[in-house]
PDB file of N, CA and C in Angstrom:
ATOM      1  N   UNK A   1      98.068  92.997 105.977  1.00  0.00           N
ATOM      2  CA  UNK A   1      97.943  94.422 105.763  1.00  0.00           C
ATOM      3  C   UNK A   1      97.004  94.649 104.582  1.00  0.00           C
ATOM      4  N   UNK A   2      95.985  95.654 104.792  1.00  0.00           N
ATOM      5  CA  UNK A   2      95.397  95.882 103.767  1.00  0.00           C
ATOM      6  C   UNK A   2      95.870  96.662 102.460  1.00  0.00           C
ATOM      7  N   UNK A   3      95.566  96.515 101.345  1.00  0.00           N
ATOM      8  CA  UNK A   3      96.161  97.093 100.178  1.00  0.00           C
ATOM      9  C   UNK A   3      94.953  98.528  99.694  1.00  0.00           C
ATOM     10  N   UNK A   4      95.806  99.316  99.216  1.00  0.00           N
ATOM     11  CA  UNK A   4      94.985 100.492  99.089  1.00  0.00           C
ATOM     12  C   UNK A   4      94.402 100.050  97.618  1.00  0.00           C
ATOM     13  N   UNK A   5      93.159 101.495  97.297  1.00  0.00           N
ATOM     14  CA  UNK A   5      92.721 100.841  95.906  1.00  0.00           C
ATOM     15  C   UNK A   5      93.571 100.994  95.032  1.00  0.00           C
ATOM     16  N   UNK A   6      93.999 100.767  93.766  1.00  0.00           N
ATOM     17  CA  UNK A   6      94.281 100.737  92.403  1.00  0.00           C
ATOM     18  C   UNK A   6      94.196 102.185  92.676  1.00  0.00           C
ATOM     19  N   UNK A   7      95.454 103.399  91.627  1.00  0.00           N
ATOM     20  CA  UNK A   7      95.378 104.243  91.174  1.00  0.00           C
ATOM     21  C   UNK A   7      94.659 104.518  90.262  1.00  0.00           C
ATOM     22  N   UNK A   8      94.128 105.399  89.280  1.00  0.00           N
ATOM     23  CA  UNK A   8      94.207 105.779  87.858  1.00  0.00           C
ATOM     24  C   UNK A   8      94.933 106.368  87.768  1.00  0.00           C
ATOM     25  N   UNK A   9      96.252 106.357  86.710  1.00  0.00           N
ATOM     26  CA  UNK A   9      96.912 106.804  86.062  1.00  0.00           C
ATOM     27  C   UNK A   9      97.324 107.829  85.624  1.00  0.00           C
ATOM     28  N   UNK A  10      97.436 108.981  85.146  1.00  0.00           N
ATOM     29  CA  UNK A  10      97.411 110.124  84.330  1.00  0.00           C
ATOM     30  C   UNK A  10      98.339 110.192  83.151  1.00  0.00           C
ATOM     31  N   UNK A  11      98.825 109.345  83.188  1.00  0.00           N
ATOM     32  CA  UNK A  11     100.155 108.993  82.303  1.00  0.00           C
ATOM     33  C   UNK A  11     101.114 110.261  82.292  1.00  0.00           C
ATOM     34  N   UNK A  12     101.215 111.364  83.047  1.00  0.00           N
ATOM     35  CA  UNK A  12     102.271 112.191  83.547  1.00  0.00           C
ATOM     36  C   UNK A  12     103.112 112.237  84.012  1.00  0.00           C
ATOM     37  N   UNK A  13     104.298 112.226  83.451  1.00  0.00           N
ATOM     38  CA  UNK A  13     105.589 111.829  84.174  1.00  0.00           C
ATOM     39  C   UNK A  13     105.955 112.698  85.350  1.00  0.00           C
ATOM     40  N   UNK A  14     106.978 112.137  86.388  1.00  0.00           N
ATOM     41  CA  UNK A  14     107.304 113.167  87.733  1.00  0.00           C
ATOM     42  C   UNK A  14     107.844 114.634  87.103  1.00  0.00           C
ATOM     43  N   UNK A  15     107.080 115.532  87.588  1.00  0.00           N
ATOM     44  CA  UNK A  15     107.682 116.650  87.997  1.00  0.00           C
ATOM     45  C   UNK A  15     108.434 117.253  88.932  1.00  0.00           C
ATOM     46  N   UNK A  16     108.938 118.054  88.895  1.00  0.00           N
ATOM     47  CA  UNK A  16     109.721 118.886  90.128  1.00  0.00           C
ATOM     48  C   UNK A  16     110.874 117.834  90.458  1.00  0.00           C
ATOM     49  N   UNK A  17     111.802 118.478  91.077  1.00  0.00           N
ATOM     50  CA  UNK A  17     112.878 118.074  92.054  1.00  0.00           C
ATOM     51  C   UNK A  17     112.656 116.468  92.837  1.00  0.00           C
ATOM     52  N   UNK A  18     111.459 116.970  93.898  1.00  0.00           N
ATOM     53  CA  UNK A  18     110.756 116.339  94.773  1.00  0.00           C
ATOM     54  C   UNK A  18     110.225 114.874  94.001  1.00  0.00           C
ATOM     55  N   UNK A  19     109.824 115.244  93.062  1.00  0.00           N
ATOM     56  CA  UNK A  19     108.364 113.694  92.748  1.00  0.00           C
ATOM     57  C   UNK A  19     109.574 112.990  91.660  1.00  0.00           C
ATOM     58  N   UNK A  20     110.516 113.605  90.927  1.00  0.00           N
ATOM     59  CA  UNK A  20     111.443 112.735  90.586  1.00  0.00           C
ATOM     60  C   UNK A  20     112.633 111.817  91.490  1.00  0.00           C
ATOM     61  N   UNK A  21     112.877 112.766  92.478  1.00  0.00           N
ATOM     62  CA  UNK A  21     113.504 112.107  93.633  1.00  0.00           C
ATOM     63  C   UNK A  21     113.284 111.016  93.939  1.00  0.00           C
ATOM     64  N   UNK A  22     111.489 111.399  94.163  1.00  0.00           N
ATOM     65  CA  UNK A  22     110.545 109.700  94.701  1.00  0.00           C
ATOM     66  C   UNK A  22     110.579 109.094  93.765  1.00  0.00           C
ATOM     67  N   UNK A  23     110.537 109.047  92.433  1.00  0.00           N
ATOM     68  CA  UNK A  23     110.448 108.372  91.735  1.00  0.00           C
ATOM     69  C   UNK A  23     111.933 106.953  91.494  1.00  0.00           C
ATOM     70  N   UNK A  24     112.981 108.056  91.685  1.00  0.00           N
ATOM     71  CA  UNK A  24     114.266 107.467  91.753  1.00  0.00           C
ATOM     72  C   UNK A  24     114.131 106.612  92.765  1.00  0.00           C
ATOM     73  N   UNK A  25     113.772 106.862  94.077  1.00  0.00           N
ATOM     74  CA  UNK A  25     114.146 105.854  94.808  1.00  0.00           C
ATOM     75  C   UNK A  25     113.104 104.357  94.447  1.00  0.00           C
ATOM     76  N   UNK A  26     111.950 105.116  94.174  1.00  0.00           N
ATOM     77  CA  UNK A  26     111.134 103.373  93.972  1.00  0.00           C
ATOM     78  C   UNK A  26     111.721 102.525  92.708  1.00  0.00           C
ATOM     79  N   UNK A  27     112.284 103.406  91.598  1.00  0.00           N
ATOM     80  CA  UNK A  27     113.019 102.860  90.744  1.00  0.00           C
ATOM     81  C   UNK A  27     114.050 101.464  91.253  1.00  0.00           C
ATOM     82  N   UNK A  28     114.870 102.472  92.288  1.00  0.00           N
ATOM     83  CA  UNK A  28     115.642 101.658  92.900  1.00  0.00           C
ATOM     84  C   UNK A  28     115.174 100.760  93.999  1.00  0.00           C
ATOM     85  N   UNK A  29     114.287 100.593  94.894  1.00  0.00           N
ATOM     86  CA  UNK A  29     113.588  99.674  95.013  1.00  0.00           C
ATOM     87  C   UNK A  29     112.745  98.281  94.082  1.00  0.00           C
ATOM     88  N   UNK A  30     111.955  98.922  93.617  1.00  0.00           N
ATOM     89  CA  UNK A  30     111.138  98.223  92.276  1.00  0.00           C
ATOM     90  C   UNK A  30     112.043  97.662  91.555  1.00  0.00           C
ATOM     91  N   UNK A  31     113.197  98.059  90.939  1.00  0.00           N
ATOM     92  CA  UNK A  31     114.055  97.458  89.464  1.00  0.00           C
ATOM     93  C   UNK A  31     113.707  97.843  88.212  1.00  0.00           C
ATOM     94  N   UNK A  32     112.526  99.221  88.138  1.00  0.00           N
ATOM     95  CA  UNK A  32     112.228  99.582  87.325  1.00  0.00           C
ATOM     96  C   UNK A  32     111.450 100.963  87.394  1.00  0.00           C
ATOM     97  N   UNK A  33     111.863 101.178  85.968  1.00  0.00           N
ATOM     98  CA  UNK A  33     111.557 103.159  85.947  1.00  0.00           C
ATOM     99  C   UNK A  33     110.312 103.794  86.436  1.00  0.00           C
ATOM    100  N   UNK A  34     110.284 104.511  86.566  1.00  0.00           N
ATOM    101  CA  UNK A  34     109.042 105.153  87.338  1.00  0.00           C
ATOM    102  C   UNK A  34     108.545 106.564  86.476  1.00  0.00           C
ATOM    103  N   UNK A  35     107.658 105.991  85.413  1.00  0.00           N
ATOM    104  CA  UNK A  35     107.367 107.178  84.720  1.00  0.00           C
ATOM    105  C   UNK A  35     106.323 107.922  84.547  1.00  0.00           C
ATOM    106  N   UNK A  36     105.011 107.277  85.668  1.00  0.00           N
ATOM    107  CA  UNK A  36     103.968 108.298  85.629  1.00  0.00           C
ATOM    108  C   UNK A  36     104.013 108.292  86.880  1.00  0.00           C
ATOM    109  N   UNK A  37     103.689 109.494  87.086  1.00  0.00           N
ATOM    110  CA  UNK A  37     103.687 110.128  88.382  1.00  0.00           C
ATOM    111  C   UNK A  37     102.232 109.794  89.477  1.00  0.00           C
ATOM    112  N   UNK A  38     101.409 109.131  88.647  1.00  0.00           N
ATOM    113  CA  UNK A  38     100.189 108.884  89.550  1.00  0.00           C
ATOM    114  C   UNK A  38     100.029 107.078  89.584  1.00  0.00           C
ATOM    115  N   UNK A  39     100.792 106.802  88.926  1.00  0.00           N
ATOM    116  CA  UNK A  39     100.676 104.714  89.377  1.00  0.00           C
ATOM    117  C   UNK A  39     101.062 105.033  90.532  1.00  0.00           C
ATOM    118  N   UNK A  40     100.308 103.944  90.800  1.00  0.00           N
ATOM    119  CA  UNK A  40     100.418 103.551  92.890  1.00  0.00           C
ATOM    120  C   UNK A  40     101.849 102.804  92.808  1.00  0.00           C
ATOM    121  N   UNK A  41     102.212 102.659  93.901  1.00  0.00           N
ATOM    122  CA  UNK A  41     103.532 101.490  94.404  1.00  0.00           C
ATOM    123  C   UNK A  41     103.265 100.121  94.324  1.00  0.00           C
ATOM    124  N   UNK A  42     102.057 100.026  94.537  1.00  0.00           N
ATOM    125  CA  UNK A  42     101.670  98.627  95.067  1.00  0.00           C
ATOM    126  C   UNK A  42     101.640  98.210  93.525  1.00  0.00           C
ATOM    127  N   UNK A  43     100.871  98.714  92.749  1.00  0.00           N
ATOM    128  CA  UNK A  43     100.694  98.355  91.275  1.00  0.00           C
ATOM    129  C   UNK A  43     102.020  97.868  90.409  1.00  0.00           C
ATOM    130  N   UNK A  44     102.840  98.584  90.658  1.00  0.00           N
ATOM    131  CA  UNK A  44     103.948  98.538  90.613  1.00  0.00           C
ATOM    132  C   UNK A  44     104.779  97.511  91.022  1.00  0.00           C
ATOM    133  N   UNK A  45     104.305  96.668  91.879  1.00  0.00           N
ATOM    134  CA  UNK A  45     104.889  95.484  92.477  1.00  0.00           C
ATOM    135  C   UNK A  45     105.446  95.873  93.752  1.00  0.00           C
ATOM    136  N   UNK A  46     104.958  96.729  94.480  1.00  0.00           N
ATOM    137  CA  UNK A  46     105.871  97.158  96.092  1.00  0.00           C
ATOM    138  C   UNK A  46     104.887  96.149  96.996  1.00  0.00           C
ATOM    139  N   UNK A  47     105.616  95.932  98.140  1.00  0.00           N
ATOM    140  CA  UNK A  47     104.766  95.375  98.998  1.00  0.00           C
ATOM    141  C   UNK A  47     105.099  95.831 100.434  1.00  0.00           C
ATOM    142  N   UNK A  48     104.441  94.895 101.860  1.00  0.00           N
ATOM    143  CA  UNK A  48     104.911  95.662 102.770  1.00  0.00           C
ATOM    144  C   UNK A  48     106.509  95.778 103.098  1.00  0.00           C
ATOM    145  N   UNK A  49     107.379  94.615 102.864  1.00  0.00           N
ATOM    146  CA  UNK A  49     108.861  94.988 103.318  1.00  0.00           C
ATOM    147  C   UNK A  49     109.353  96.302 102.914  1.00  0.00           C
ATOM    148  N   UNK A  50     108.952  96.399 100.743  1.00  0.00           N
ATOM    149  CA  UNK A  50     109.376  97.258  99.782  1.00  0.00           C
ATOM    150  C   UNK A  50     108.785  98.450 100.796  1.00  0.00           C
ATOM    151  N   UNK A  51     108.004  98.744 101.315  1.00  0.00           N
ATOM    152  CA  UNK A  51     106.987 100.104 101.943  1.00  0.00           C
ATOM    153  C   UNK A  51     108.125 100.437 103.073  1.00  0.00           C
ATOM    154  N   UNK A  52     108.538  99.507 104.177  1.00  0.00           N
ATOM    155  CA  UNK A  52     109.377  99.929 104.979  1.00  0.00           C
ATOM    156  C   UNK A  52     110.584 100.499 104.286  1.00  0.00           C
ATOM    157  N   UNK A  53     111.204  99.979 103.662  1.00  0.00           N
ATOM    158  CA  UNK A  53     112.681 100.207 102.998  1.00  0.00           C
ATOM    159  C   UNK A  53     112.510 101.537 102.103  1.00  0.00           C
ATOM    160  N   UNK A  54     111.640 101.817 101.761  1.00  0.00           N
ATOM    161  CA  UNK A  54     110.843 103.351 101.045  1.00  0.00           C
ATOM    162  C   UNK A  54     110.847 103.806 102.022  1.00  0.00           C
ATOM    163  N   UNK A  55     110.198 104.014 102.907  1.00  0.00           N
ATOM    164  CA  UNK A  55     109.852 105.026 103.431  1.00  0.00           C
ATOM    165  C   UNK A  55     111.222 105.477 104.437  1.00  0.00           C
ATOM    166  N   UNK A  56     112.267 104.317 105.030  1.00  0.00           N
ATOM    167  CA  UNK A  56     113.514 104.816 105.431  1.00  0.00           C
ATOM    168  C   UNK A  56     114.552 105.242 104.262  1.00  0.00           C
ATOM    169  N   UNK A  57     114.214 104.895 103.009  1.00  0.00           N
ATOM    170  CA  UNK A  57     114.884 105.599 102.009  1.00  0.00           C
ATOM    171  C   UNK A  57     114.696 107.113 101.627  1.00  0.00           C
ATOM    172  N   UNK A  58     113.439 107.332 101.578  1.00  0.00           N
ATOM    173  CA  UNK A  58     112.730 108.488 101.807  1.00  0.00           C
ATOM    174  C   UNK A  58     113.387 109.167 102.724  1.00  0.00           C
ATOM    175  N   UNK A  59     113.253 109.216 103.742  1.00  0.00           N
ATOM    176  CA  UNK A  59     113.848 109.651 104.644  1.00  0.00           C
ATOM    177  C   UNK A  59     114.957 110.151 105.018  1.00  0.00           C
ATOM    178  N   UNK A  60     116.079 109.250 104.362  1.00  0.00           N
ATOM    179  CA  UNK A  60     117.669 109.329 104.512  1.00  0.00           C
ATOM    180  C   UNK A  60     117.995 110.346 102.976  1.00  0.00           C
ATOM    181  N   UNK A  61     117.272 110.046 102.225  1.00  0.00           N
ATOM    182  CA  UNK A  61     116.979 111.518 100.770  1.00  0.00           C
ATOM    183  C   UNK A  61     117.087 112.654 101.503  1.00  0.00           C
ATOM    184  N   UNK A  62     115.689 112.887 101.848  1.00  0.00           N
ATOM    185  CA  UNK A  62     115.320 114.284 102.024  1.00  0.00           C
ATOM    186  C   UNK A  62     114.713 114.856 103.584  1.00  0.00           C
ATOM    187  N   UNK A  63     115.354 114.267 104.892  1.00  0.00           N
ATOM    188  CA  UNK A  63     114.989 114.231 105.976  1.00  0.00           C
ATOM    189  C   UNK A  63     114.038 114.783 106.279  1.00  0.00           C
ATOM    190  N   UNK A  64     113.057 114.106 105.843  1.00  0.00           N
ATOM    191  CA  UNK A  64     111.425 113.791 106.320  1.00  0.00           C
ATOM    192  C   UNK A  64     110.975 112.634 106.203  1.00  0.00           C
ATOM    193  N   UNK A  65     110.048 112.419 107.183  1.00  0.00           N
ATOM    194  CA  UNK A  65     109.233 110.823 107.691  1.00  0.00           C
ATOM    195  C   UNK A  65     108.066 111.114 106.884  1.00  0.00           C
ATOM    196  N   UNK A  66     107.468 109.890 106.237  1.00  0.00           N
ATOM    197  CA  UNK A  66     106.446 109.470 106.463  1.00  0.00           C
ATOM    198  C   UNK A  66     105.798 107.901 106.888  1.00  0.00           C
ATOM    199  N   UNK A  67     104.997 108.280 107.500  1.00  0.00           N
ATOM    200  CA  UNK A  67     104.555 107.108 108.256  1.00  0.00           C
ATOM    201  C   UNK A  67     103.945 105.924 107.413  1.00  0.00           C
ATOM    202  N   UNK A  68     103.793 104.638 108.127  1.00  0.00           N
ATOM    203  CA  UNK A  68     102.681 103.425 106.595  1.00  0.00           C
ATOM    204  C   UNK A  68     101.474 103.919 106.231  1.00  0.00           C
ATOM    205  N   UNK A  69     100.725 104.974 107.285  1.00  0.00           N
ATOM    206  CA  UNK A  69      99.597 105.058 106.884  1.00  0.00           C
ATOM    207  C   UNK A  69      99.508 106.296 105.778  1.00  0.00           C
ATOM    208  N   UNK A  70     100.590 106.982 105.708  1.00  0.00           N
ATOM    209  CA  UNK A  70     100.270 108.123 104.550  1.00  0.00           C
ATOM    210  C   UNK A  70     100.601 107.385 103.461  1.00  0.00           C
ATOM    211  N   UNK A  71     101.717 105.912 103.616  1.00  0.00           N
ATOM    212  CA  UNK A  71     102.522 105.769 102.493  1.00  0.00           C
ATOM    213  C   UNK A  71     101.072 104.586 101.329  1.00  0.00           C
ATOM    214  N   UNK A  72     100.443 104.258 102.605  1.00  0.00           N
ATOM    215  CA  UNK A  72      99.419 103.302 102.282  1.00  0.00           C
ATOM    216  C   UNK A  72      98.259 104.491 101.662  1.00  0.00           C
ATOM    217  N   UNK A  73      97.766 105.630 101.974  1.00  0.00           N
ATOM    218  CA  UNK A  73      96.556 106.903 101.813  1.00  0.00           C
ATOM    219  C   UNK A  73      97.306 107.474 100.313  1.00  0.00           C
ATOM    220  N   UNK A  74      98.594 107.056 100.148  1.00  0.00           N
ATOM    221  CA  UNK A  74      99.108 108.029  99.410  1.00  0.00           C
ATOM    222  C   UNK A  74     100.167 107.887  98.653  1.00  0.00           C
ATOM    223  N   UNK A  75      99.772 106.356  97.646  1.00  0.00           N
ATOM    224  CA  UNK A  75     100.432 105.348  97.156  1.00  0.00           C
ATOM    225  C   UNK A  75     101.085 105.979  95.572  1.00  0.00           C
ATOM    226  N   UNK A  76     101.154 107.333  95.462  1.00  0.00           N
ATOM    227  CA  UNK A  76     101.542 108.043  94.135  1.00  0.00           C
ATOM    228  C   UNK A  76     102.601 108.404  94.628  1.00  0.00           C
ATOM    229  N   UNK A  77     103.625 108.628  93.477  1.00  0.00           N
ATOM    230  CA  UNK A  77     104.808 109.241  93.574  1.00  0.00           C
ATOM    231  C   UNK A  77     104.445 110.758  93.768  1.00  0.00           C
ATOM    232  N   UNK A  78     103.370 111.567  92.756  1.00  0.00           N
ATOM    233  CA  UNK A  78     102.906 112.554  93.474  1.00  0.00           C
ATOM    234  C   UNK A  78     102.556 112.458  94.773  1.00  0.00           C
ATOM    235  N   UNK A  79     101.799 112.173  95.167  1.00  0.00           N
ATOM    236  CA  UNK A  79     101.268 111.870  96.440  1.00  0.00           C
ATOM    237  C   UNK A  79     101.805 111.925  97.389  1.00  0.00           C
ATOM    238  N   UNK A  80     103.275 111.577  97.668  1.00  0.00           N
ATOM    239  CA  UNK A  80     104.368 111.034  98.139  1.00  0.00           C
ATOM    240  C   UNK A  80     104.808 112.432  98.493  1.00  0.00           C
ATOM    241  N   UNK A  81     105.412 112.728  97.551  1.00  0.00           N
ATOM    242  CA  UNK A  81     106.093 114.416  96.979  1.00  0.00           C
ATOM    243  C   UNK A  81     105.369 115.369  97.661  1.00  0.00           C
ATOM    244  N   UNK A  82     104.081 115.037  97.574  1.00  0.00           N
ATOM    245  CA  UNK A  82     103.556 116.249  98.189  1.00  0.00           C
ATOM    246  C   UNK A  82     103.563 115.644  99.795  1.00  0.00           C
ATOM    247  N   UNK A  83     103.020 114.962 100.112  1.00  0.00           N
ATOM    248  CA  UNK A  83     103.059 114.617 101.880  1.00  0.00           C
ATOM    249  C   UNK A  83     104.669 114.924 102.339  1.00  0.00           C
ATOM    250  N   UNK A  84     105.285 114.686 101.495  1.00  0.00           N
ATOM    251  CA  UNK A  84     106.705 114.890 102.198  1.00  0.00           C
ATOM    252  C   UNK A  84     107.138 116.528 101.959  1.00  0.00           C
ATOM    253  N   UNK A  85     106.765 117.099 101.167  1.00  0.00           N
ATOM    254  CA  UNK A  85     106.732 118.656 101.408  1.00  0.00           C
ATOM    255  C   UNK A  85     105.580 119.220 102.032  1.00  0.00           C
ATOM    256  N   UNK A  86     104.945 118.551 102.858  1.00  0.00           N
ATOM    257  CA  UNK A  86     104.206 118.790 103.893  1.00  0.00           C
ATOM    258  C   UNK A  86     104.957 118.638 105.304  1.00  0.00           C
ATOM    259  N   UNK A  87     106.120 118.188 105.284  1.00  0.00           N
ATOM    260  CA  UNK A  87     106.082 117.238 106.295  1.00  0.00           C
ATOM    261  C   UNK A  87     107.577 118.196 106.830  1.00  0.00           C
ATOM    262  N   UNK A  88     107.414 117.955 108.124  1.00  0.00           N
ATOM    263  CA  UNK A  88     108.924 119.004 108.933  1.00  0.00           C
ATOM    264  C   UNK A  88     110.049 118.258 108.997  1.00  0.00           C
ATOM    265  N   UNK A  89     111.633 118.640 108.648  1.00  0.00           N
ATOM    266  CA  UNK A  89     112.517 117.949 108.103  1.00  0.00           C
ATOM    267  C   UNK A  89     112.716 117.340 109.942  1.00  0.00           C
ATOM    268  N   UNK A  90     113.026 116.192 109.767  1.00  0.00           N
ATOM    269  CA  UNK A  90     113.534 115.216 111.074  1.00  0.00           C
ATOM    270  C   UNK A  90     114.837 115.600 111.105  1.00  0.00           C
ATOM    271  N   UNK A  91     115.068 115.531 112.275  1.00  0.00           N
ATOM    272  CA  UNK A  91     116.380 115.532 113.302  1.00  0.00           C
ATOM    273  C   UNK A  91     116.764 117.071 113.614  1.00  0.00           C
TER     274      UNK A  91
END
């Protein structure tokens, strides 16, 4: 699987409801805090298993999907936050 590029940073921690949510869960994935809101996952140490288990974690949160390819286009906890408040609640 290909790896997306490297983020830059903003050193901004999650905002809103939403991008702390995401943040919590990669926390709990990763083993560690999630405090700027624009590091990628991958940077972070996620890989593809960590990407599946996110994105059905994601999911079982806040019933909305996203797919590998947004999670791969859109490797920020912002990023994330926002595609998934884009996105129509499943079931």
């Amino acid at each position: 699987m290909e790896r997306p590029a490297p983020v830059s940073p903003s050193n901004e921690p999650p905002s809103g409801d939403l991008e702390r949510g995401v943040a919590e869960e990669w926390h709990k994935l990763l083993g560690r805090p999630v405090t700027v809101r624009d590091v990628g996952f991958f940077e972070l140490g996620g890989n593809s298993v960590l990407s599946m288990r996110l994105i059905r974690a994601l999911e079982k949160r806040f019933g909305r999907r996203l797919d590998m390819r947004s999670l791969l286009s859109e490797p920020t906890v912002a990023a994330m936050a926002s595609a998934l408040r884009d996105r129509r609640r499943v079931g």
